[in-house]
N, C-alpha and C. Protein backbone atom coordinates (compact mmCIF):
# COMPACT_ATOMS: atom_id res chain seq x y z
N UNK A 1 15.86 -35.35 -19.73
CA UNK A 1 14.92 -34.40 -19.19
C UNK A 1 15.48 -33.85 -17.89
N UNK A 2 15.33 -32.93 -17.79
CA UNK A 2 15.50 -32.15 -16.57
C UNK A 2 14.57 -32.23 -15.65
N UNK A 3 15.25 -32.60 -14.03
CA UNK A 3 14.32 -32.32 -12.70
C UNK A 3 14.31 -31.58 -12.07
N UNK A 4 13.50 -30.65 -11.76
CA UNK A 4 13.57 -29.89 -9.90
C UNK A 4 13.51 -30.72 -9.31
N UNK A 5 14.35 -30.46 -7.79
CA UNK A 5 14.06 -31.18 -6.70
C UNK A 5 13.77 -30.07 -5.89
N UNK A 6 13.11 -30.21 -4.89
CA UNK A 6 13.19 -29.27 -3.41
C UNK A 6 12.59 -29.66 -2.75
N UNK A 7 13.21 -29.71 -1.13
CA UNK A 7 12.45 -30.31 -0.05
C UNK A 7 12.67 -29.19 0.83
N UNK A 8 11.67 -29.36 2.41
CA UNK A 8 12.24 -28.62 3.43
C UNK A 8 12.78 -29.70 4.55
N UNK A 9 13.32 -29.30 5.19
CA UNK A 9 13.60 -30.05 6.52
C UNK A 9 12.92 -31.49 6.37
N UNK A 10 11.58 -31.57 6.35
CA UNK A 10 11.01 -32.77 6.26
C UNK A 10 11.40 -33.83 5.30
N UNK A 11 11.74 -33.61 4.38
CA UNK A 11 11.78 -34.03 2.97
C UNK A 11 13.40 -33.89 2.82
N UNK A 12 14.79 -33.26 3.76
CA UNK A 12 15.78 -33.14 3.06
C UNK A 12 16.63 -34.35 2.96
N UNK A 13 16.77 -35.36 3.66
CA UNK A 13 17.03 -36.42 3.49
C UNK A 13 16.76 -37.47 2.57
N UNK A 14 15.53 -37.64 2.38
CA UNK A 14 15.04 -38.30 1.15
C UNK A 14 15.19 -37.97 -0.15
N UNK A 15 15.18 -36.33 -0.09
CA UNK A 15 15.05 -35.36 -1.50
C UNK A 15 16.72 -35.89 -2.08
N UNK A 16 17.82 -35.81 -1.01
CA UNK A 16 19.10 -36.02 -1.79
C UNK A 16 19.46 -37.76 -2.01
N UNK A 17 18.77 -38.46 -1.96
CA UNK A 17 18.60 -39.69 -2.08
C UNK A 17 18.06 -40.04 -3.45
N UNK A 18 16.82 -39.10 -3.50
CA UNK A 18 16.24 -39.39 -4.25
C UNK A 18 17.17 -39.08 -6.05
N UNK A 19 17.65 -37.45 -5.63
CA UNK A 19 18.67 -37.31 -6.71
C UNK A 19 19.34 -37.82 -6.78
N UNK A 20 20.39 -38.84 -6.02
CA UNK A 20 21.31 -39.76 -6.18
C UNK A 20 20.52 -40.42 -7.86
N UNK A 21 19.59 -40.80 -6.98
CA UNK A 21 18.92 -42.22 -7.70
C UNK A 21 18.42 -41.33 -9.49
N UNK A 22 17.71 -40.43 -9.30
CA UNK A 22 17.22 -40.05 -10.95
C UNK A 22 18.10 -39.79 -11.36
N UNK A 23 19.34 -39.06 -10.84
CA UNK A 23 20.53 -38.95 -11.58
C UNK A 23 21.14 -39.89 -12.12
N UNK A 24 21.82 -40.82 -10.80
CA UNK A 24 22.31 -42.05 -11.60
C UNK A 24 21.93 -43.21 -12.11
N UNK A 25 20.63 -43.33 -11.68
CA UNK A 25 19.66 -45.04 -12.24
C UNK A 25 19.47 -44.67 -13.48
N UNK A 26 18.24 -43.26 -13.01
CA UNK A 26 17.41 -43.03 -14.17
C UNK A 26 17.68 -42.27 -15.19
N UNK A 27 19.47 -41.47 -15.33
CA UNK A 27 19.85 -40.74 -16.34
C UNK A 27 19.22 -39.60 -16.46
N UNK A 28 18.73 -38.55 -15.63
CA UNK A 28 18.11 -37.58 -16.32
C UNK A 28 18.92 -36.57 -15.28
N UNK A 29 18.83 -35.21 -16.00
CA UNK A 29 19.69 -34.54 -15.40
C UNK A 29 18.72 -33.70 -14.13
N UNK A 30 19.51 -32.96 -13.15
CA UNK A 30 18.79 -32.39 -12.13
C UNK A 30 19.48 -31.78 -11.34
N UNK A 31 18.62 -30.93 -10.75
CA UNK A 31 18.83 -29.60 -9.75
C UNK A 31 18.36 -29.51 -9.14
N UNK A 32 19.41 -29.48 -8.06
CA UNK A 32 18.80 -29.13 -6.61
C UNK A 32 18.31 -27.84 -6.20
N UNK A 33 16.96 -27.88 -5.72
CA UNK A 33 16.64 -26.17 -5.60
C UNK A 33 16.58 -25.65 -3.55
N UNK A 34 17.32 -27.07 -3.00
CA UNK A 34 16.93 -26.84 -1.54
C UNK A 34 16.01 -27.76 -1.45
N UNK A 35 16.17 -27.55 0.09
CA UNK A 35 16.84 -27.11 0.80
C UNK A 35 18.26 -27.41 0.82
N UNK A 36 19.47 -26.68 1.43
CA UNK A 36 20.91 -27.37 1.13
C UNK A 36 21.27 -27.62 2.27
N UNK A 37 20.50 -27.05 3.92
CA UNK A 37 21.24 -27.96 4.85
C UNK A 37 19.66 -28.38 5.84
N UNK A 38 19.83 -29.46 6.38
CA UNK A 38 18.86 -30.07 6.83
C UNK A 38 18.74 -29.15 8.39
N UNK A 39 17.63 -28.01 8.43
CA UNK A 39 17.21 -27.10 9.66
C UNK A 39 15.93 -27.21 10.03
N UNK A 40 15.66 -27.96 10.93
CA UNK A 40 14.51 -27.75 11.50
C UNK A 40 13.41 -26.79 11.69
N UNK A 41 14.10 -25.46 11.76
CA UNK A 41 13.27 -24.25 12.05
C UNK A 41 12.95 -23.60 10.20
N UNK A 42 13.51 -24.25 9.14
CA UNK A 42 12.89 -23.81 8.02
C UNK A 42 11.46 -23.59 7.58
N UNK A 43 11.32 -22.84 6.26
CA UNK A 43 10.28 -22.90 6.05
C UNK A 43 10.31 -22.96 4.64
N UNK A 44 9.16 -24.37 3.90
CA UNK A 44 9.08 -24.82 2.68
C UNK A 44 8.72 -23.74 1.91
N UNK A 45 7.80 -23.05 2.14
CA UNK A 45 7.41 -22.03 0.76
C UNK A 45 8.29 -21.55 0.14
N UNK A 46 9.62 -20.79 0.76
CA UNK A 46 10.44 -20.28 -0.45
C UNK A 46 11.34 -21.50 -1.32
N UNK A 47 11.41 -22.42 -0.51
CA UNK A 47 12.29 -23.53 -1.19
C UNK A 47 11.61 -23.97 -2.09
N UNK A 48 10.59 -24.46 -2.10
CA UNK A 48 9.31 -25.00 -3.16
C UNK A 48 9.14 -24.29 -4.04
N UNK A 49 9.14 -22.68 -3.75
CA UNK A 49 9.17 -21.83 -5.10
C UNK A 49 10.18 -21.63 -6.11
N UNK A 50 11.09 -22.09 -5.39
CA UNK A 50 12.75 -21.92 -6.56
C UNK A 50 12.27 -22.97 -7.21
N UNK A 51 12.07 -23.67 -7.05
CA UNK A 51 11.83 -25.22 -8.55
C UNK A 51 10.39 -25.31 -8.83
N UNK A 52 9.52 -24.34 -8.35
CA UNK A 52 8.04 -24.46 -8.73
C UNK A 52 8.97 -23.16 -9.85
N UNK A 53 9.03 -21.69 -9.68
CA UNK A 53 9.64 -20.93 -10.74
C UNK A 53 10.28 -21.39 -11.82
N UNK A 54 11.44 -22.26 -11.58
CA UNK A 54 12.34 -22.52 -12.85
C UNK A 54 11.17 -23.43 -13.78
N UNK A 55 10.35 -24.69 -12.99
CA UNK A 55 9.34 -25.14 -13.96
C UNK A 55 8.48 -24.54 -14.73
N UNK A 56 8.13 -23.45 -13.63
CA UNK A 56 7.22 -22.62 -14.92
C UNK A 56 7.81 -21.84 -16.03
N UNK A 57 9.05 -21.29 -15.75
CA UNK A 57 9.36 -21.12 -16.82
C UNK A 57 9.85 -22.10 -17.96
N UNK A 58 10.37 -22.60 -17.55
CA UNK A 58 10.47 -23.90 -18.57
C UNK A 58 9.19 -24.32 -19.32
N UNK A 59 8.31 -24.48 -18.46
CA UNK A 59 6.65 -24.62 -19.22
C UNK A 59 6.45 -23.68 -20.02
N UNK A 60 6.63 -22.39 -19.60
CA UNK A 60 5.85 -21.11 -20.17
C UNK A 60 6.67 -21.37 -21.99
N UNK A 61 7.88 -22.08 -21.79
CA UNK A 61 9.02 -21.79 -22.69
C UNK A 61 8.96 -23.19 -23.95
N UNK A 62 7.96 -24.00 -23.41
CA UNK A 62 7.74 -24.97 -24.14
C UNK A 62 9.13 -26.13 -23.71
N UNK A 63 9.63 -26.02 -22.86
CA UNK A 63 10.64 -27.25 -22.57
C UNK A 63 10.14 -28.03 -21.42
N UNK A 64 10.95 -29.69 -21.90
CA UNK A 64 10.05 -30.61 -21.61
C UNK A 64 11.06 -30.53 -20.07
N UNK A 65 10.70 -30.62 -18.82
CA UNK A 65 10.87 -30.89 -17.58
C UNK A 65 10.09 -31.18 -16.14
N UNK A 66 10.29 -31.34 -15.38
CA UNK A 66 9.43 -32.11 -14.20
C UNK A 66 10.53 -31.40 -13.07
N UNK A 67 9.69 -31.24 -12.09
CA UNK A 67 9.79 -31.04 -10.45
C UNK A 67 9.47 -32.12 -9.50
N UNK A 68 10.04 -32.29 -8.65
CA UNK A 68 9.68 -33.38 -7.79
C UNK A 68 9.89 -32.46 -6.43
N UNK A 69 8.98 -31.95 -5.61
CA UNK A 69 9.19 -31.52 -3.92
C UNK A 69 8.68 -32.38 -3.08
N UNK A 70 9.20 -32.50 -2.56
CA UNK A 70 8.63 -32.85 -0.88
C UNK A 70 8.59 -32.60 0.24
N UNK A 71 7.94 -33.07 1.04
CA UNK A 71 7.57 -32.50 3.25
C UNK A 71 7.18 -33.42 3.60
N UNK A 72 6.92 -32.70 4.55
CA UNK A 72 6.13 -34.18 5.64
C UNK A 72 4.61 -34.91 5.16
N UNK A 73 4.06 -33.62 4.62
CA UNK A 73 2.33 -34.06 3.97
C UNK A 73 2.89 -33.99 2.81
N UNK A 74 3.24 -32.94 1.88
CA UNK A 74 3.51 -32.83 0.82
C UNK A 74 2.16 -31.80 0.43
N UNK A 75 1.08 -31.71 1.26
CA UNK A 75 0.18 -31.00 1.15
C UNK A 75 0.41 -29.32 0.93
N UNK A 76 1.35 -28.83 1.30
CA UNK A 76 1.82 -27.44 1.53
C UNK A 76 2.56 -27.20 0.30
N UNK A 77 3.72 -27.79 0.33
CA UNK A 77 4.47 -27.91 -1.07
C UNK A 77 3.66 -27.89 -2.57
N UNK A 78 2.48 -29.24 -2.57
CA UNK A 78 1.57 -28.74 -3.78
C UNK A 78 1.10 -27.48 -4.02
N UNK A 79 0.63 -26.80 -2.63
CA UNK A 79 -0.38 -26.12 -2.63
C UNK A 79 0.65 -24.92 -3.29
N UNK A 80 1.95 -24.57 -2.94
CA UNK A 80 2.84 -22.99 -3.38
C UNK A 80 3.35 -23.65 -4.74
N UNK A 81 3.35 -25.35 -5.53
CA UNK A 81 4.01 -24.93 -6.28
C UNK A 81 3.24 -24.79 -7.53
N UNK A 82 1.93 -25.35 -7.35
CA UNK A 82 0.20 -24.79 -8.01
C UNK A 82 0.33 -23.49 -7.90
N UNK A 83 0.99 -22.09 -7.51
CA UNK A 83 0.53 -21.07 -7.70
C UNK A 83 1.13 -20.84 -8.91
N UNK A 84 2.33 -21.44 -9.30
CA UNK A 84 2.71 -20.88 -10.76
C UNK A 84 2.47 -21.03 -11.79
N UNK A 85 2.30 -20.85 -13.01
CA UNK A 85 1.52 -20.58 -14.16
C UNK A 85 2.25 -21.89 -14.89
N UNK A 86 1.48 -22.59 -15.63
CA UNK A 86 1.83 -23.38 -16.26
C UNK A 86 2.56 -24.86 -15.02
N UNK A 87 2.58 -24.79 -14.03
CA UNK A 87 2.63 -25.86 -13.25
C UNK A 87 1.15 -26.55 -12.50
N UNK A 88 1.83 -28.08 -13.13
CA UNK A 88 0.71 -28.95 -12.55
C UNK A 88 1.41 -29.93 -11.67
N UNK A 89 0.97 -29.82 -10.06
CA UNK A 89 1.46 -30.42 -9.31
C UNK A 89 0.38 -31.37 -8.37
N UNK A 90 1.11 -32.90 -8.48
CA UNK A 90 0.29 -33.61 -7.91
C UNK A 90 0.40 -34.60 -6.70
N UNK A 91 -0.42 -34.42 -5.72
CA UNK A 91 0.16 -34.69 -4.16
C UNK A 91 -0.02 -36.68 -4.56
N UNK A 92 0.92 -36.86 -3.97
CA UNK A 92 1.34 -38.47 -3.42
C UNK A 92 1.60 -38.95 -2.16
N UNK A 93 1.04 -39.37 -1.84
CA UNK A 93 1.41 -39.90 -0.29
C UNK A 93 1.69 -41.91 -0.21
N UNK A 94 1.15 -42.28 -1.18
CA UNK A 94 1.27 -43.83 -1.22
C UNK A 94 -0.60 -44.00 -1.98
N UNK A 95 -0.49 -45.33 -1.79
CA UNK A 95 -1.36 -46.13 -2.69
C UNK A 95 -2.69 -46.08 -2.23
N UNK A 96 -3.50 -45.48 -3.26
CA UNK A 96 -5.16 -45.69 -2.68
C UNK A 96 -5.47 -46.93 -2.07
N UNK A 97 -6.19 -46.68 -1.39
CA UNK A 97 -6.70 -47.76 -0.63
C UNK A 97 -7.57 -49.27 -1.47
N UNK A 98 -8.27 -48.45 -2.59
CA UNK A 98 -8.63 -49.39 -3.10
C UNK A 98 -8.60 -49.00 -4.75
N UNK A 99 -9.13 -50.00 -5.81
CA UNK A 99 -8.65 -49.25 -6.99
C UNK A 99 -9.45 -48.33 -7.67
N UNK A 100 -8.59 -47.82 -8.45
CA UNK A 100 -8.69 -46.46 -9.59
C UNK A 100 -9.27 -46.96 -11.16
N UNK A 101 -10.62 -46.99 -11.53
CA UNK A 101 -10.88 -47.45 -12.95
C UNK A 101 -11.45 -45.76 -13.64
N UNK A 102 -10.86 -46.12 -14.91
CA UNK A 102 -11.33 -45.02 -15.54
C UNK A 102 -12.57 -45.31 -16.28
N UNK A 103 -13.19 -44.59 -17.40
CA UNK A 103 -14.51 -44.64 -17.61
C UNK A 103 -14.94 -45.97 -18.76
N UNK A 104 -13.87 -46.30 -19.04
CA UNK A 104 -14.06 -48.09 -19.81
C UNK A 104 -13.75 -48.90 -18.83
N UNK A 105 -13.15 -48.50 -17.78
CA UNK A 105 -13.43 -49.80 -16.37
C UNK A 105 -11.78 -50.14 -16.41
N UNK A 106 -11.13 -49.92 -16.93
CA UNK A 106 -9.44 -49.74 -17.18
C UNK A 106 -8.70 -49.37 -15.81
N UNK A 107 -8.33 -50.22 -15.15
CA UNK A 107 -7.70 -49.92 -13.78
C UNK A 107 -6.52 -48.89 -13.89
N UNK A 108 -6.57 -48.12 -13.16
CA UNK A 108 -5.25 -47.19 -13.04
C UNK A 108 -4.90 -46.79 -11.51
N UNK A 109 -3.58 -46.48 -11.89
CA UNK A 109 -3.19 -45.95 -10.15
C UNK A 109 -2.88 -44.79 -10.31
N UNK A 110 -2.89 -43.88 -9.36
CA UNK A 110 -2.96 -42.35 -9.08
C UNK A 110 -2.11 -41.63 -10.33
N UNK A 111 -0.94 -41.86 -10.00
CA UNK A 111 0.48 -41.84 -10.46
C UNK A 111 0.61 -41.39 -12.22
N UNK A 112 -0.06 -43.14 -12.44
CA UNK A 112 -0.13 -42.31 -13.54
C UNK A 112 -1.70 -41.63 -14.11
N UNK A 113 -2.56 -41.92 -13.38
CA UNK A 113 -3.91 -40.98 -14.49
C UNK A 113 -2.99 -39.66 -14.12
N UNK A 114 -2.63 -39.53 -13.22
CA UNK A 114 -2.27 -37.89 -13.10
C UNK A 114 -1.17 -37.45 -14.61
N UNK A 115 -0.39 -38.50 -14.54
CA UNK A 115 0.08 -38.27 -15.82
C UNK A 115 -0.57 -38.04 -16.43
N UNK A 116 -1.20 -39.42 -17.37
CA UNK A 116 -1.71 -39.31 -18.48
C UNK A 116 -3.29 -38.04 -18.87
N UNK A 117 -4.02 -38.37 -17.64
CA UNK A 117 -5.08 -37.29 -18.06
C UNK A 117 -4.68 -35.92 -17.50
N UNK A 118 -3.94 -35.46 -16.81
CA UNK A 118 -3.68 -34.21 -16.25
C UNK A 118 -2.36 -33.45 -16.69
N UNK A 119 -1.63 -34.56 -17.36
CA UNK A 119 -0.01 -33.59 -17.47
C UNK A 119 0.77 -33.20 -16.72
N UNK A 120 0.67 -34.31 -15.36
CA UNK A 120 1.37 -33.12 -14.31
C UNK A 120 2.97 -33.21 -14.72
N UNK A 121 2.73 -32.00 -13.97
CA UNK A 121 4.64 -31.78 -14.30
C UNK A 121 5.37 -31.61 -13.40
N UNK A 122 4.80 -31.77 -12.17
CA UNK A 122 5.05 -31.83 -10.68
C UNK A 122 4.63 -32.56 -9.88
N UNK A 123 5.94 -33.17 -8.87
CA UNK A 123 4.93 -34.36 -7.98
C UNK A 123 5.52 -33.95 -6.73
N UNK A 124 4.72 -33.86 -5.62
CA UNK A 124 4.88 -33.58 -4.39
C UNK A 124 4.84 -34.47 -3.29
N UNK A 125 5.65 -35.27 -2.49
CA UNK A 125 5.79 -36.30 -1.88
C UNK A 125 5.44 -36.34 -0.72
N UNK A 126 4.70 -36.47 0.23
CA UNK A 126 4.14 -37.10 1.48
C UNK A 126 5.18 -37.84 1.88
N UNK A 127 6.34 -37.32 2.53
CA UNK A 127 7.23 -38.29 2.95
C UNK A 127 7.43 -38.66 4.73
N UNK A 128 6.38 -38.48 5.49
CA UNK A 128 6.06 -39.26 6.69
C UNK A 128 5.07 -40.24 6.22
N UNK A 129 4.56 -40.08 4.66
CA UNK A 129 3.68 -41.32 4.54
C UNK A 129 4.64 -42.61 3.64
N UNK A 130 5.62 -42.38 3.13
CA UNK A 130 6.18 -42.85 2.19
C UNK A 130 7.88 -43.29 2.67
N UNK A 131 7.66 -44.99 2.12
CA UNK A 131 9.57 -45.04 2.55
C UNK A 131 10.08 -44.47 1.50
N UNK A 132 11.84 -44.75 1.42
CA UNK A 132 12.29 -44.10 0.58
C UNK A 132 12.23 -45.46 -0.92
N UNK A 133 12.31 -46.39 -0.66
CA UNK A 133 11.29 -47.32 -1.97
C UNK A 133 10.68 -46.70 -2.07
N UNK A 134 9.29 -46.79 -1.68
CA UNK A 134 8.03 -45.88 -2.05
C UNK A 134 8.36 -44.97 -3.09
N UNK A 135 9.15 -44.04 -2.74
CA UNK A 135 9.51 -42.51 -2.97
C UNK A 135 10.08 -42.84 -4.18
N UNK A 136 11.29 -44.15 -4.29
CA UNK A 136 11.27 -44.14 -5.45
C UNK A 136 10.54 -44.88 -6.54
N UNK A 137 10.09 -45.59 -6.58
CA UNK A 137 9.05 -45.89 -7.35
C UNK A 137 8.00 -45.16 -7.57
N UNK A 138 7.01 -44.29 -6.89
CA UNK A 138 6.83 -43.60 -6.81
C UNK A 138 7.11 -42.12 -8.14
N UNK A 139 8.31 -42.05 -7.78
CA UNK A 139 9.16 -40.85 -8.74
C UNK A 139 9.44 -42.18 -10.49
N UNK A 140 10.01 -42.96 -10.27
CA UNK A 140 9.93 -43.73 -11.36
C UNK A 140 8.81 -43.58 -12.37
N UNK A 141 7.58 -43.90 -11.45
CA UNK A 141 6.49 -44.18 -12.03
C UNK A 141 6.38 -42.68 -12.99
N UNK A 142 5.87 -41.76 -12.21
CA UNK A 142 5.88 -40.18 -12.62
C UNK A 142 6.39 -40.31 -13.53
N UNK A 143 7.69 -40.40 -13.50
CA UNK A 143 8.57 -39.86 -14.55
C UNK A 143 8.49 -40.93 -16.07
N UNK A 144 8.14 -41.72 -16.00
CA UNK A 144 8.14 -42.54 -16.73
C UNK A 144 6.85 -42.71 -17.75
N UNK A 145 5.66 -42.33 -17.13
CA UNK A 145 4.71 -42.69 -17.41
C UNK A 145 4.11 -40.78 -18.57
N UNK A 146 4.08 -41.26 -20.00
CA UNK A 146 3.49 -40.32 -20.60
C UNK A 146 2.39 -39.86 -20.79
N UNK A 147 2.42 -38.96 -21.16
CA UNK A 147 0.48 -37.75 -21.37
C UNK A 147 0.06 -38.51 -22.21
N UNK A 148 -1.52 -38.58 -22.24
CA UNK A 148 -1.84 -39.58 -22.97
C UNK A 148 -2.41 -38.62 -24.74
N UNK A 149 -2.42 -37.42 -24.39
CA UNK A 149 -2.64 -36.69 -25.82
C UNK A 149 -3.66 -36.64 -25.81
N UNK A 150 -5.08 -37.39 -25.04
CA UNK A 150 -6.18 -37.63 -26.04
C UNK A 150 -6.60 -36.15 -26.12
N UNK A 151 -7.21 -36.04 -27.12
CA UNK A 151 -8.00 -34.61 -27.02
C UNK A 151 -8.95 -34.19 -26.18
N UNK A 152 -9.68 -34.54 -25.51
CA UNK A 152 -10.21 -34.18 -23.80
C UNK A 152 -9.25 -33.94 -23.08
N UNK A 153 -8.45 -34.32 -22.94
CA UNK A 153 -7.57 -34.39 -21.98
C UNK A 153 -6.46 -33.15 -22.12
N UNK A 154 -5.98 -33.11 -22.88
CA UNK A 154 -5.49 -32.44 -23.78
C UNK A 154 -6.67 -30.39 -23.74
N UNK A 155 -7.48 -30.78 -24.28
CA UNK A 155 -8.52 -29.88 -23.97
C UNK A 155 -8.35 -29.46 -22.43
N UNK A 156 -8.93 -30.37 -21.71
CA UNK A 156 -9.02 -29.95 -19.90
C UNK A 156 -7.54 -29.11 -20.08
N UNK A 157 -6.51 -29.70 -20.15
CA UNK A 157 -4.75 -28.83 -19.38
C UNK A 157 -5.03 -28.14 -20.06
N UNK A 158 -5.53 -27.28 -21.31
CA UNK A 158 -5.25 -26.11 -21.95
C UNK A 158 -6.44 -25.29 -20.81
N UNK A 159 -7.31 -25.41 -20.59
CA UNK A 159 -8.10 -24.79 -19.64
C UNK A 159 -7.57 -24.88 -18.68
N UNK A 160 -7.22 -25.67 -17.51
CA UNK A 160 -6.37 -25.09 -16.85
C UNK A 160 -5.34 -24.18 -16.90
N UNK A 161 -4.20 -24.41 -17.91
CA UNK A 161 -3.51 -23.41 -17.87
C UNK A 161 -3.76 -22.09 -18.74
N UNK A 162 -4.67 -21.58 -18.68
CA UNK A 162 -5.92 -21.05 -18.84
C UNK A 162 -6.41 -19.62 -17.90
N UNK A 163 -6.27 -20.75 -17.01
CA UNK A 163 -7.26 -19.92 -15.90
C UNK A 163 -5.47 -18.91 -14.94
């Protein structure tokens, strides 16, 4: 499977770490979309959009791939790479405070319901909240963890990508 990566300034250190690691741990192929040199005075929106774009098209195109951005909140990054059609991007910063049960009482953590009931296809990293463990496990988890199909669920992402 194919990854976006893109970070700004906040995130550029970790972001090429992180590709070290999905590249060579986790075997999947990937692209860097930026930032390419670590500048302080940058600004995330256009960087976030080069790999929020290539995902959507890839979505729009029916191919299976994932984005991973990050910043300092990761809050900004979700928010530009949610503007593109067919991307579902979901903010991470570290571990709820307390736990996640779904509606049979089935414990879950963020990570993956976002998978499984939402489809995301984008994860956006909080990386003043997150070490770079974190970050990868974190990205592990994501990537690892499949849509669950059910038909609600399934139903909801077609309405979203929808709207």
């Amino acid at each position: 499977m194919k990854i976006y990566f893109a970070a700004d300034h906040a995130g550029f250190e970790i972001k090429n770490q992180l590709i070290a690691f999905v590249q060579g741990q986790l075997g999947h192929e990937v692209e860097d979309c930026g930032a390419f040199v670590n500048d302080p005075a940058d600004d995330y929106p256009g960087i976030i959009a080069d790999a929020a774009r290539k995902l959507s098209a890839d979505a729009l195109a029916g191919k299976d791939s994932k984005a991973i951005v990050a910043g300092a909140s990761g809050q900004g990054e979700a928010i530009v790479a949610n503007r593109f059609k067919g991307v579902r991007c979901a903010l991470y910063y570290g571990q709820a405070g307390r736990a996640q049960t779904d509606m049979s009482g089935k414990e879950l953590d963020i990570l993956s319901s976002t998978r499984q009931h939402n489809d995301a296809n984008a994860l956006s990293l909080g990386l003043r909240f997150l070490s770079l463990e974190e970050a990868k496990d974190a990205v592990t988890r994501f990537l690892s963890t499949p849509f669950s199909g059910e038909e609600r669920h399934a139903r909801r992402v077609q309405q979203i990508d929808s709207l």
